[in-house]
PDB file of N, CA and C in Angstrom:
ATOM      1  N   UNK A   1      36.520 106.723  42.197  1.00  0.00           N
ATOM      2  CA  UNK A   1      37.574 107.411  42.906  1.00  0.00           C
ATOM      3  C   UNK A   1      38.530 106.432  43.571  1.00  0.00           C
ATOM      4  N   UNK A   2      37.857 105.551  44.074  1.00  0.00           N
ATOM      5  CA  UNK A   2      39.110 104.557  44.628  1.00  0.00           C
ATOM      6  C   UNK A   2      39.929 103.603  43.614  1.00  0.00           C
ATOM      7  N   UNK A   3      39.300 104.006  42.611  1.00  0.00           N
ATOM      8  CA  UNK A   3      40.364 102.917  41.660  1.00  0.00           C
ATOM      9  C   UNK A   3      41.344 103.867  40.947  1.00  0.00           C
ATOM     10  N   UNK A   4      41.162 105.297  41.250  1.00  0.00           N
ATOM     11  CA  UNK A   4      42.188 106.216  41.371  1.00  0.00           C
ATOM     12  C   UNK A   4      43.052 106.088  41.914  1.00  0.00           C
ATOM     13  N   UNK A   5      43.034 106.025  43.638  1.00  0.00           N
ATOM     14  CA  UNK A   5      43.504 106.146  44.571  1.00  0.00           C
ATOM     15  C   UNK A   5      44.885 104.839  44.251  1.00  0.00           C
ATOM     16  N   UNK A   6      44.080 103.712  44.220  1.00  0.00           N
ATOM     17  CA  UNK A   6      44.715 102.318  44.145  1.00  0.00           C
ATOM     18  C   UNK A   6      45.743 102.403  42.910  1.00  0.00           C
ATOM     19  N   UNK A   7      45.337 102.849  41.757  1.00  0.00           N
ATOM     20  CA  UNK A   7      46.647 103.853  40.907  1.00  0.00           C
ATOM     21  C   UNK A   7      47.695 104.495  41.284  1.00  0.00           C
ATOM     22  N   UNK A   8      47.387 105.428  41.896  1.00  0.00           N
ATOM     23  CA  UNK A   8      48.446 106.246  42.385  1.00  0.00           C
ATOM     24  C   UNK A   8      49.183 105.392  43.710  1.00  0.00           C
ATOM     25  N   UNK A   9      49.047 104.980  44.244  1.00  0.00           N
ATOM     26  CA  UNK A   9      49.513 104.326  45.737  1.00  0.00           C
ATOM     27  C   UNK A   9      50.363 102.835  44.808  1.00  0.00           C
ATOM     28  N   UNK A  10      49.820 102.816  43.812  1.00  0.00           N
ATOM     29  CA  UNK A  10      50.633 101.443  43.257  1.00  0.00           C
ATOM     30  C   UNK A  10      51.931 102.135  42.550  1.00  0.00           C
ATOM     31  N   UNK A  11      51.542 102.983  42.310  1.00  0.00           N
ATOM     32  CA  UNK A  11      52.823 104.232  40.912  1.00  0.00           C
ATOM     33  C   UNK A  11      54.258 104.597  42.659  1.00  0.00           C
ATOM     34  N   UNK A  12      52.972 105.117  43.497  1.00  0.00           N
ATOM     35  CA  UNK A  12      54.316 105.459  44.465  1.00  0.00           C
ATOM     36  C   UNK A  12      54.777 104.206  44.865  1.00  0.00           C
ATOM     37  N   UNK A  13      54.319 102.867  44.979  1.00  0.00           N
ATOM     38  CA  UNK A  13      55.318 101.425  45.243  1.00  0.00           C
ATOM     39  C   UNK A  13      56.296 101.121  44.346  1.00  0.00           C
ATOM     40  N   UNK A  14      56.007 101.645  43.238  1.00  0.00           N
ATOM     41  CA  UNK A  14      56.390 101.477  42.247  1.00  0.00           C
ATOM     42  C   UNK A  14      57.650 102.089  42.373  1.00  0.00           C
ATOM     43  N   UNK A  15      57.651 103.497  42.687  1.00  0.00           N
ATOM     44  CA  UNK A  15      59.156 104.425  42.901  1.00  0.00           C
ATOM     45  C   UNK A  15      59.904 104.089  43.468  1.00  0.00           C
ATOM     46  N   UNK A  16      58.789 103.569  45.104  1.00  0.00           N
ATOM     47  CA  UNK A  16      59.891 103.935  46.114  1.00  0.00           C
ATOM     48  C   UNK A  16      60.813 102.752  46.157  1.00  0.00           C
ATOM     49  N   UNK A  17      60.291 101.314  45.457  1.00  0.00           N
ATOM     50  CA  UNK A  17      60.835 100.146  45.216  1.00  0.00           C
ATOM     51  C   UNK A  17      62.270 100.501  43.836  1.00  0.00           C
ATOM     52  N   UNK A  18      61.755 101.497  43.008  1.00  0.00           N
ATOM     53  CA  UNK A  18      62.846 102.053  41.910  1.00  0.00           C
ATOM     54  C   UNK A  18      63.932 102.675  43.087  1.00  0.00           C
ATOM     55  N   UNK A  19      63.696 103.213  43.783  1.00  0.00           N
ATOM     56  CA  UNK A  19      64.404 104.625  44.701  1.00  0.00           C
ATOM     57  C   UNK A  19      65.426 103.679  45.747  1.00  0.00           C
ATOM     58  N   UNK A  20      64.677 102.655  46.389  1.00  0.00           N
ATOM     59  CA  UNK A  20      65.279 101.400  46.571  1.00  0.00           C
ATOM     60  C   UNK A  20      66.120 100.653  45.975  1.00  0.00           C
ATOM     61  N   UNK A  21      65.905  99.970  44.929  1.00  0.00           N
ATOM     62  CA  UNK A  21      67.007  99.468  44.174  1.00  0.00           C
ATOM     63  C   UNK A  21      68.000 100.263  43.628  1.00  0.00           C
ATOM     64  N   UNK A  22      67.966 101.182  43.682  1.00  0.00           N
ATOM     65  CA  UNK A  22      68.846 102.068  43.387  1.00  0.00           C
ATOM     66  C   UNK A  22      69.818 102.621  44.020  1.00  0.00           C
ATOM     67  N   UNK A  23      69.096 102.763  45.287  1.00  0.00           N
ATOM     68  CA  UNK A  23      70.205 103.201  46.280  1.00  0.00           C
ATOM     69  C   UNK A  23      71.138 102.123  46.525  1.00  0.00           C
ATOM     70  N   UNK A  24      70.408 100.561  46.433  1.00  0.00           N
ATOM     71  CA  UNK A  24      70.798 100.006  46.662  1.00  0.00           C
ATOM     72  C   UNK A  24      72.609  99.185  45.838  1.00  0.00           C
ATOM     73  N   UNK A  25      72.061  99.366  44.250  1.00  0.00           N
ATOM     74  CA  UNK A  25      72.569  99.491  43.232  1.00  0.00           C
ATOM     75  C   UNK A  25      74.069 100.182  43.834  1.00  0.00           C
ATOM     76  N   UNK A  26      73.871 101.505  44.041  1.00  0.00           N
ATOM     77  CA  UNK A  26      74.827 102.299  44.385  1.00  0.00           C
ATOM     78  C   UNK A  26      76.038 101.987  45.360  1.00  0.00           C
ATOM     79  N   UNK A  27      74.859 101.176  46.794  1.00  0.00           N
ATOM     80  CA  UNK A  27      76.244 101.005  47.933  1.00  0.00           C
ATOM     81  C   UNK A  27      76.864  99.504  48.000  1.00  0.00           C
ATOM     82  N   UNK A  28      75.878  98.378  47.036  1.00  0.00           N
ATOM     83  CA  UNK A  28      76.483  97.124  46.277  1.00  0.00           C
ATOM     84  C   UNK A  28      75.996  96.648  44.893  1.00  0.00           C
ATOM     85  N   UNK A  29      76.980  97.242  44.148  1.00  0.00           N
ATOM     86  CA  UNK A  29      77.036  97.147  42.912  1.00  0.00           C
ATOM     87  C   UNK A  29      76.820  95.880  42.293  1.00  0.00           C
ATOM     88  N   UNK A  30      77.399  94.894  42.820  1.00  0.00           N
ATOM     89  CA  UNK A  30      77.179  94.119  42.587  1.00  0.00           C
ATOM     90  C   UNK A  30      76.154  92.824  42.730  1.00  0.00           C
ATOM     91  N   UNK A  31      75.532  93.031  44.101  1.00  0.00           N
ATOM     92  CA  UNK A  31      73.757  92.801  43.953  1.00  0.00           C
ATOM     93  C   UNK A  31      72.960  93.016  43.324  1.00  0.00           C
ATOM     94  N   UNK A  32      73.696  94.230  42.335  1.00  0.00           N
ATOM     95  CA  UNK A  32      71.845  94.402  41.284  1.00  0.00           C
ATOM     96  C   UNK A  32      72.485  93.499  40.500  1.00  0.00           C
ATOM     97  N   UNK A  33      73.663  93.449  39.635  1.00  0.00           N
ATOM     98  CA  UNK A  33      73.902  92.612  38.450  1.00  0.00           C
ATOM     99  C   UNK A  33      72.952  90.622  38.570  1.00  0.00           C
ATOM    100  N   UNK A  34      72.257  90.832  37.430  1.00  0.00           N
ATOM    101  CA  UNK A  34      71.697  89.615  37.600  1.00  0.00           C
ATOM    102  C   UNK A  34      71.808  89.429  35.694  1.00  0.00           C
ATOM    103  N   UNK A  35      72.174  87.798  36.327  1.00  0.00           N
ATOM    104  CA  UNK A  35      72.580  87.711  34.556  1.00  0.00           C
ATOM    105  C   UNK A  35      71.311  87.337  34.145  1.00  0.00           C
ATOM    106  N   UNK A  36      70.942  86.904  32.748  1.00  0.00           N
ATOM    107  CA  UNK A  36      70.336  86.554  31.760  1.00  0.00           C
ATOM    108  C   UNK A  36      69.212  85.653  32.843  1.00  0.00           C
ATOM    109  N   UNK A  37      69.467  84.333  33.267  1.00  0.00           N
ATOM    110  CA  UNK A  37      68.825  83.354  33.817  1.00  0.00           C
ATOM    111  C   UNK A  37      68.224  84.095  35.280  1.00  0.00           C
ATOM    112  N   UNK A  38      69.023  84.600  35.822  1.00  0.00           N
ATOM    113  CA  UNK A  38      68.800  85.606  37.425  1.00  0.00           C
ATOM    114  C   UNK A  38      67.629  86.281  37.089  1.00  0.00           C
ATOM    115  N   UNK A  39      67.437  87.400  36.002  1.00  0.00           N
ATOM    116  CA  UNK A  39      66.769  88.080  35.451  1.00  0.00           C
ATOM    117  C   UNK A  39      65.023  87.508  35.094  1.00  0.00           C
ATOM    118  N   UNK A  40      65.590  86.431  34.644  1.00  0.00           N
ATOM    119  CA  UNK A  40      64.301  85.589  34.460  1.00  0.00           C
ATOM    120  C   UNK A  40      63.502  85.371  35.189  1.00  0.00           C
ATOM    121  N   UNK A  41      64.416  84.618  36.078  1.00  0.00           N
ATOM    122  CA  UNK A  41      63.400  84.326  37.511  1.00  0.00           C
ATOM    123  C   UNK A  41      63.358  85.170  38.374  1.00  0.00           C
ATOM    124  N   UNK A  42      63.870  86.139  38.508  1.00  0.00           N
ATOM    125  CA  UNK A  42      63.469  87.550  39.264  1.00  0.00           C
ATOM    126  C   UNK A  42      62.392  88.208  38.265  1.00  0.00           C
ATOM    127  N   UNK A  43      61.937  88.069  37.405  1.00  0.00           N
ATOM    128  CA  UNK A  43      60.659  88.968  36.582  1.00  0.00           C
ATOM    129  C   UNK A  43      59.283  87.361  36.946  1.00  0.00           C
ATOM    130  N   UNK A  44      59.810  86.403  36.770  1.00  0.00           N
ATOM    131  CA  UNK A  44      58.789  85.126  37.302  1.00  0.00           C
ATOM    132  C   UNK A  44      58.321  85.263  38.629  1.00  0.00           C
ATOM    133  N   UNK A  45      59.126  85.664  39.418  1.00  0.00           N
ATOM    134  CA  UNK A  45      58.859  85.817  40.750  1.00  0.00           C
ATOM    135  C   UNK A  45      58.199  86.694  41.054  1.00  0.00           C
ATOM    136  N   UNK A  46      58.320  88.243  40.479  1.00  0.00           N
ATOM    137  CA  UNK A  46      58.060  89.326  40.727  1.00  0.00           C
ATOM    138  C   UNK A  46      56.013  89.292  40.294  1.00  0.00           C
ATOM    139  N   UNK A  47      56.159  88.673  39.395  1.00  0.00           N
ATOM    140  CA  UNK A  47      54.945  88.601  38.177  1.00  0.00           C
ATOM    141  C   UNK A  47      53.797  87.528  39.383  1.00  0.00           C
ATOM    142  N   UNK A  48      54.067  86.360  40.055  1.00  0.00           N
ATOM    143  CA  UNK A  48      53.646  85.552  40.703  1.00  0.00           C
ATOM    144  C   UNK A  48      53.165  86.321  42.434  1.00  0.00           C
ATOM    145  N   UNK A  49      53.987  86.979  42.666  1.00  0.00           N
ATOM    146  CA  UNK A  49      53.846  87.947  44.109  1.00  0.00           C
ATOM    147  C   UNK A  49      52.877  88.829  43.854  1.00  0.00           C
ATOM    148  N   UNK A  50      52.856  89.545  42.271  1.00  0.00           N
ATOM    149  CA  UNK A  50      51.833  90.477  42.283  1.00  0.00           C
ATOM    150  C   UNK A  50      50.881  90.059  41.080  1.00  0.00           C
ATOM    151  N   UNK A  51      50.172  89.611  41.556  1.00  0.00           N
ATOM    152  CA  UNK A  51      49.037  88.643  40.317  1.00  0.00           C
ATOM    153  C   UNK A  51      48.950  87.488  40.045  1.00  0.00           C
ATOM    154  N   UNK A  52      50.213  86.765  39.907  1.00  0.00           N
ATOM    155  CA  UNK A  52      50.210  85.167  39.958  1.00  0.00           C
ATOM    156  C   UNK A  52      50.016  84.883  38.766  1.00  0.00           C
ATOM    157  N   UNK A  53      49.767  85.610  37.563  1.00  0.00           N
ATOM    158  CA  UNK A  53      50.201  84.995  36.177  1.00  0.00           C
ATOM    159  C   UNK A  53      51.091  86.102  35.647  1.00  0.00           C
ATOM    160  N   UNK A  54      51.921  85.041  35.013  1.00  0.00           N
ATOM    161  CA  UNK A  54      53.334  85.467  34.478  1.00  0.00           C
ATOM    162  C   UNK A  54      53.180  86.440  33.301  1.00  0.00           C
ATOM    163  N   UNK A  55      53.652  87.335  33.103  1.00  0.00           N
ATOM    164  CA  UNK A  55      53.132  88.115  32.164  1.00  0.00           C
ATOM    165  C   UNK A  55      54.338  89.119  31.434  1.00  0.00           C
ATOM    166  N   UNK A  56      55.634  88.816  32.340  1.00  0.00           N
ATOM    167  CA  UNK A  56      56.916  89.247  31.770  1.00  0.00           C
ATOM    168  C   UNK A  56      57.650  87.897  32.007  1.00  0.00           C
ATOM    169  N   UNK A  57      58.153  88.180  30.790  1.00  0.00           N
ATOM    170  CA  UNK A  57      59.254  86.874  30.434  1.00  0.00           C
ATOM    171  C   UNK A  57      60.358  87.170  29.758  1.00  0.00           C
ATOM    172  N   UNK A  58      60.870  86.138  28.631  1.00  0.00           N
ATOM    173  CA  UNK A  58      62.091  86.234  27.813  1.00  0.00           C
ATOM    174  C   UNK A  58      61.295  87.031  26.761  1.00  0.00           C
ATOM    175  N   UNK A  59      60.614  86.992  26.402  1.00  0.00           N
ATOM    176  CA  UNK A  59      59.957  88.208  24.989  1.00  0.00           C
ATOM    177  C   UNK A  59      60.503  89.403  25.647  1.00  0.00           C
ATOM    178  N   UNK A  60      59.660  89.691  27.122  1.00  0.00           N
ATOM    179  CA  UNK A  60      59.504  90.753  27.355  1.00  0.00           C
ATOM    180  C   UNK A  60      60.752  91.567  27.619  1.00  0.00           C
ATOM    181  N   UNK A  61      61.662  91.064  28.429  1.00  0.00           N
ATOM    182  CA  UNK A  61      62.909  91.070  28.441  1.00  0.00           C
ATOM    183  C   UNK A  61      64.156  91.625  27.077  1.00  0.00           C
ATOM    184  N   UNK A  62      63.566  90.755  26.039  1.00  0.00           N
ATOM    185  CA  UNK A  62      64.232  91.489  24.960  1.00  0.00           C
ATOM    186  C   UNK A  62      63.690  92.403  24.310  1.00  0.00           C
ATOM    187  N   UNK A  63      62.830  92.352  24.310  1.00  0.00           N
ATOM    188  CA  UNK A  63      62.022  93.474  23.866  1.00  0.00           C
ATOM    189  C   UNK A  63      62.351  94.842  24.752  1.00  0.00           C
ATOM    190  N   UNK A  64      62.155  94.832  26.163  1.00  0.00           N
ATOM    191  CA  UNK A  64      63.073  95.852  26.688  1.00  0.00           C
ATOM    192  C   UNK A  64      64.353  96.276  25.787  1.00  0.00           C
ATOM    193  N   UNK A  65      65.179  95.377  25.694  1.00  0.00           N
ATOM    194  CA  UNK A  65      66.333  95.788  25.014  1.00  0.00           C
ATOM    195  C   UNK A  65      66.568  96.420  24.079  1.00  0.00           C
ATOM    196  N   UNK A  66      65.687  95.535  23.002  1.00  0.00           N
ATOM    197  CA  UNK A  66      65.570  95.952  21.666  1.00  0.00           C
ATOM    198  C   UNK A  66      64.678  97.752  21.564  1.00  0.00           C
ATOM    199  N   UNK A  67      63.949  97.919  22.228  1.00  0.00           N
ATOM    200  CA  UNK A  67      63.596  99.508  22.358  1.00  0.00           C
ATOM    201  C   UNK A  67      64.402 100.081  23.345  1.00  0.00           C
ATOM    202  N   UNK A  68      65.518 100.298  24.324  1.00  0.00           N
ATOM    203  CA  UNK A  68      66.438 101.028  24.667  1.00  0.00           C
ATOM    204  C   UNK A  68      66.098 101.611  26.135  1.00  0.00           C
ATOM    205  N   UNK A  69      64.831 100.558  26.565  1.00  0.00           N
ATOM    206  CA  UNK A  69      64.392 100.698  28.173  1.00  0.00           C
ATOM    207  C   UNK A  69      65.713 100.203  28.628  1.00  0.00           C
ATOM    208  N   UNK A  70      66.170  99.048  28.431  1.00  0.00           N
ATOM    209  CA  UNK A  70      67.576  98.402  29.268  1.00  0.00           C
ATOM    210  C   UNK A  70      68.290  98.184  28.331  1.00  0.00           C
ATOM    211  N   UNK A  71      69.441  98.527  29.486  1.00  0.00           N
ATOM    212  CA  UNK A  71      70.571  97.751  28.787  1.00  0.00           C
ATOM    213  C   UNK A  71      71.167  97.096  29.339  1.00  0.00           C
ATOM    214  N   UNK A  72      71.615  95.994  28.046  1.00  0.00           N
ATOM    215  CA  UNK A  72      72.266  94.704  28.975  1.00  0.00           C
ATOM    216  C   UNK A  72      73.770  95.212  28.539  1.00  0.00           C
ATOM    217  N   UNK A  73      74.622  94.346  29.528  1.00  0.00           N
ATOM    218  CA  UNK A  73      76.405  94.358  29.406  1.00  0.00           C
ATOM    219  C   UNK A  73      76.290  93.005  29.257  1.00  0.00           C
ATOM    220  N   UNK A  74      77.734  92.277  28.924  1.00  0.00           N
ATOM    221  CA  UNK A  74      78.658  91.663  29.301  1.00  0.00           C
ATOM    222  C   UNK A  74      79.703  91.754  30.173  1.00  0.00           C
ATOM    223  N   UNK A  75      79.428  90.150  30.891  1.00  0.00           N
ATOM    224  CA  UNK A  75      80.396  90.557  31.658  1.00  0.00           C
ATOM    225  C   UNK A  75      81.699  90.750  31.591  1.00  0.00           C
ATOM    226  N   UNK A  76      82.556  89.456  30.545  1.00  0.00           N
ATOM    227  CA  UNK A  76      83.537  89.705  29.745  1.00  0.00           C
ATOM    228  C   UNK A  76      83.770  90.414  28.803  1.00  0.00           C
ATOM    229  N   UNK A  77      84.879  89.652  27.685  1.00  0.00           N
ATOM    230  CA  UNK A  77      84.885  90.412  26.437  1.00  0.00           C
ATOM    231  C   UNK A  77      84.695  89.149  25.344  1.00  0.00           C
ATOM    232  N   UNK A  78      84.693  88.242  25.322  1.00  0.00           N
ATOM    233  CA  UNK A  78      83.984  86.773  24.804  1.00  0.00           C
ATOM    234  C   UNK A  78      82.997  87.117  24.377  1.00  0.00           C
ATOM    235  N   UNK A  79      82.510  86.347  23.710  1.00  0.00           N
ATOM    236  CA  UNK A  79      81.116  86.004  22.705  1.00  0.00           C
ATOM    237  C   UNK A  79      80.083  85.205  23.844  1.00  0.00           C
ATOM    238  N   UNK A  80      80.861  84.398  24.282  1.00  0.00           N
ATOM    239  CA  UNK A  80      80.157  83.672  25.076  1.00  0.00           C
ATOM    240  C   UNK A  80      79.773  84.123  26.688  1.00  0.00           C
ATOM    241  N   UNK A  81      80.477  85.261  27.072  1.00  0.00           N
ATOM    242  CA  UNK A  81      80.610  85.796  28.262  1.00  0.00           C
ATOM    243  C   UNK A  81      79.099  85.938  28.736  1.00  0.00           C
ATOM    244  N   UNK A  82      78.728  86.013  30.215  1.00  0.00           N
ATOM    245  CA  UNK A  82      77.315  85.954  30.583  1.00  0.00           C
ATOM    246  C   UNK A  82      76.794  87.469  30.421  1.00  0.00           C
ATOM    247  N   UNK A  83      75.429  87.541  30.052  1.00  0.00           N
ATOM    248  CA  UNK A  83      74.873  89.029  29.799  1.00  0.00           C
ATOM    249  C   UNK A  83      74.549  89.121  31.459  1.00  0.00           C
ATOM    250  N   UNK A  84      74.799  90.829  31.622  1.00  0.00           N
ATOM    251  CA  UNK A  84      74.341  90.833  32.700  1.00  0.00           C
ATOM    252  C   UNK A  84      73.349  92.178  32.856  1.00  0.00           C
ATOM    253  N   UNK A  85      72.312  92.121  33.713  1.00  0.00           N
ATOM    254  CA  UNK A  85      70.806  93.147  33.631  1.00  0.00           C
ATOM    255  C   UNK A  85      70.825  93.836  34.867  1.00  0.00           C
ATOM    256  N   UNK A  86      70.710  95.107  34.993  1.00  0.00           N
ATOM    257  CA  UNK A  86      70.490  95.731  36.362  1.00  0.00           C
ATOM    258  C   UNK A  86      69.495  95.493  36.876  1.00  0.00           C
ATOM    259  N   UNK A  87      69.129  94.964  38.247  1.00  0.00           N
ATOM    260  CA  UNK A  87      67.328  94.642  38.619  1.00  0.00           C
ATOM    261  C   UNK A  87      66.491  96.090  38.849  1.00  0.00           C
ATOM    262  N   UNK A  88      67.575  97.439  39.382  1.00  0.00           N
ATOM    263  CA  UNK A  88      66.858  98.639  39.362  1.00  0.00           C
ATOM    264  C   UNK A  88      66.247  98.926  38.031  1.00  0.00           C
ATOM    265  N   UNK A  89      67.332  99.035  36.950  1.00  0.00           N
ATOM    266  CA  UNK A  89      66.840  99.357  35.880  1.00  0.00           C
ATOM    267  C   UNK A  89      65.391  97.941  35.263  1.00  0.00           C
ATOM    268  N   UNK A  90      65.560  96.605  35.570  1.00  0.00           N
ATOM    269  CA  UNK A  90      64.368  96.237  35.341  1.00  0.00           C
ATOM    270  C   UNK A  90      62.898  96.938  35.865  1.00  0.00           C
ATOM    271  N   UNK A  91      63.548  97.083  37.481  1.00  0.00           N
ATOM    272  CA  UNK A  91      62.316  97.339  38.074  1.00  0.00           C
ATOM    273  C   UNK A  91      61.585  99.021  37.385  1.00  0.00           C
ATOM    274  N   UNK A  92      63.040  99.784  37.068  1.00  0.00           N
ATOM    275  CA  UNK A  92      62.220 101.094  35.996  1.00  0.00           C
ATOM    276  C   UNK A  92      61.281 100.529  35.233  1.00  0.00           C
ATOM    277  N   UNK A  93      61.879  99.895  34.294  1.00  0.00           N
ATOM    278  CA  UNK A  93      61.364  99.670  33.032  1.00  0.00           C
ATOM    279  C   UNK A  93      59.620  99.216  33.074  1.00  0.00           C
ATOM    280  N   UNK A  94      59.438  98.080  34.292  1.00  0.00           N
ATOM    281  CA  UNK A  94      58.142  97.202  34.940  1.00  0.00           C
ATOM    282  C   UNK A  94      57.285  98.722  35.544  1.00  0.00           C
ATOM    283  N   UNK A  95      58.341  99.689  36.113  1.00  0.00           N
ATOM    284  CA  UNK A  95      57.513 100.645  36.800  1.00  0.00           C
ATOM    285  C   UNK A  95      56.735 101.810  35.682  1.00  0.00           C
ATOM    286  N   UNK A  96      57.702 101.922  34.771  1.00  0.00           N
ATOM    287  CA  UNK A  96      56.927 102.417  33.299  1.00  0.00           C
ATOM    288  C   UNK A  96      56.036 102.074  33.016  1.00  0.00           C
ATOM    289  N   UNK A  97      56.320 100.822  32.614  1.00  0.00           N
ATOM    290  CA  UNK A  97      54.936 100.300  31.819  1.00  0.00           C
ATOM    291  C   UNK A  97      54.151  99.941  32.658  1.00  0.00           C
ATOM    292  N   UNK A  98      53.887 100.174  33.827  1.00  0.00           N
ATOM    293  CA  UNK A  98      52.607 100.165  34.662  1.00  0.00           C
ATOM    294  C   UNK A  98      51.652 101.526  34.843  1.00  0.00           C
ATOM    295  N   UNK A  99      52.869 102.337  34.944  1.00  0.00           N
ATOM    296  CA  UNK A  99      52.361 103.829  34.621  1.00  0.00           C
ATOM    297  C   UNK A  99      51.263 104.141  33.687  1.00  0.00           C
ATOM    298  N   UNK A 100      52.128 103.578  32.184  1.00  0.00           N
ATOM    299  CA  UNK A 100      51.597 103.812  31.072  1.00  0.00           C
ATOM    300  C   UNK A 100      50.247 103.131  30.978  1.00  0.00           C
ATOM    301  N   UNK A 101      50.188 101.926  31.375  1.00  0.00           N
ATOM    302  CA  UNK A 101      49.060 100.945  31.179  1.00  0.00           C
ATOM    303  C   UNK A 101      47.837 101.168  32.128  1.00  0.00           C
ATOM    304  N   UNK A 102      48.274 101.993  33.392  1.00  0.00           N
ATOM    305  CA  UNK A 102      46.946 102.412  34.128  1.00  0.00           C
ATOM    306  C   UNK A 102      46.689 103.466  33.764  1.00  0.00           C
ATOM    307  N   UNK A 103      47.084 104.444  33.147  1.00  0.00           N
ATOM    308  CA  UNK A 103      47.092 105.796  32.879  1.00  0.00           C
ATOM    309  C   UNK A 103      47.192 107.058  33.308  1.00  0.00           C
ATOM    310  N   UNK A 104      48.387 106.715  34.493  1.00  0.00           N
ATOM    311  CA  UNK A 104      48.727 107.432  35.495  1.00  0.00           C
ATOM    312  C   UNK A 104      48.829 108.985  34.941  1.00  0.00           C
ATOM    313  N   UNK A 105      48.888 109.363  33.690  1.00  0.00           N
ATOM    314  CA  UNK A 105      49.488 110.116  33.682  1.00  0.00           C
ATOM    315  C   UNK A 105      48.422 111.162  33.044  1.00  0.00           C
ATOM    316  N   UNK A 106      47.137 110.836  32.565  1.00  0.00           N
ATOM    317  CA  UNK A 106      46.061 111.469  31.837  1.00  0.00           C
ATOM    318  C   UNK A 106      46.165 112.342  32.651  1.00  0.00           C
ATOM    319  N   UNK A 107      45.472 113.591  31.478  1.00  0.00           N
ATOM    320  CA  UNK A 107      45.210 115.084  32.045  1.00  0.00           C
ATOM    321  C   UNK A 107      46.154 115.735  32.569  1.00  0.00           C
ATOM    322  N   UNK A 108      47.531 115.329  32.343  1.00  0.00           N
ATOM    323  CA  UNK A 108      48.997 116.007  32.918  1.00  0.00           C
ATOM    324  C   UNK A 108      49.620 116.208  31.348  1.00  0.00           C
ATOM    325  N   UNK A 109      50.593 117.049  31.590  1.00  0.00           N
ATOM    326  CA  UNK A 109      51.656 117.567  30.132  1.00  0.00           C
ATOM    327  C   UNK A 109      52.791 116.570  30.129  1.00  0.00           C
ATOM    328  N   UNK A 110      52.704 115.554  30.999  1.00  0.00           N
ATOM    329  CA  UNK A 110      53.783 114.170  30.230  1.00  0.00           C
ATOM    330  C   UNK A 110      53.014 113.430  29.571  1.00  0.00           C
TER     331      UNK A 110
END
C-alpha cells in the first residue's frame, strides 16, 4: 500500500510542477523557451535532483519529437536558426512517461 501511496503523491508532483510551468509559460513566455543546449541541461539536471542517474538525454529528447509528445520551433526562419523547446511541455512529456511507467493508471478506463 505505501508504494501506492508514493505513486500517486509523485503523479500529483508531477502536475502540480506541469500546472506550474504552465502558468508560468503563460505570464513569461519567454522563460519557458529553452533552446536545444538549455533543454539538455535542464533534463541533466532534472534527472540528477531526482535519482542521480541520467536517464533522459539527446535520444530521449528526439525521440519526444519524433513521436509528437513535443514540439520543437525555430526561432528564426534560417536553417541554422536555434531550435527552441517549451520546459512545460518537457516537463508534460517526463510527467507522462512516469505515469505510464509506474502504472498509475491500472484498473481505470484511460
Amino acid at each position: 500500500m505505501e508504494n501506492e501511496h508514493y505513486k500517486v503523491r509523485s503523479f500529483l508532483q508531477n502536475i502540480a510542477a506541469c500546472g506550474a510551468a504552465k502558468a508560468i509559460a503563460t505570464l513569461e513566455p519567454k522563460s519557458d523557451q529553452l533552446t536545444q543546449r538549455q533543454a539538455y541541461a535542464f533534463l541533466r539536471k532534472r534527472d540528477k535532483e531526482f535519482g542521480g542517474q541520467i536517464e533522459h538525454g539527446e535520444a530521449w529528447l528526439k525521440r519526444k519529437v519524433q513521436d509528437g509528445s513535443l514540439k520543437v520551433r525555430r526561432k528564426g526562419t534560417k536553417a541554422n536558426s536555434p531550435l527552441i523547446y517549451s520546459k512545460a511541455e518537457i516537463l508534460q512529456a517526463l510527467a507522462v512517461e512516469d505515469a505510464l511507467r509506474e502504472d498509475i493508471f491500472k484498473g481505470t478506463n484511460l
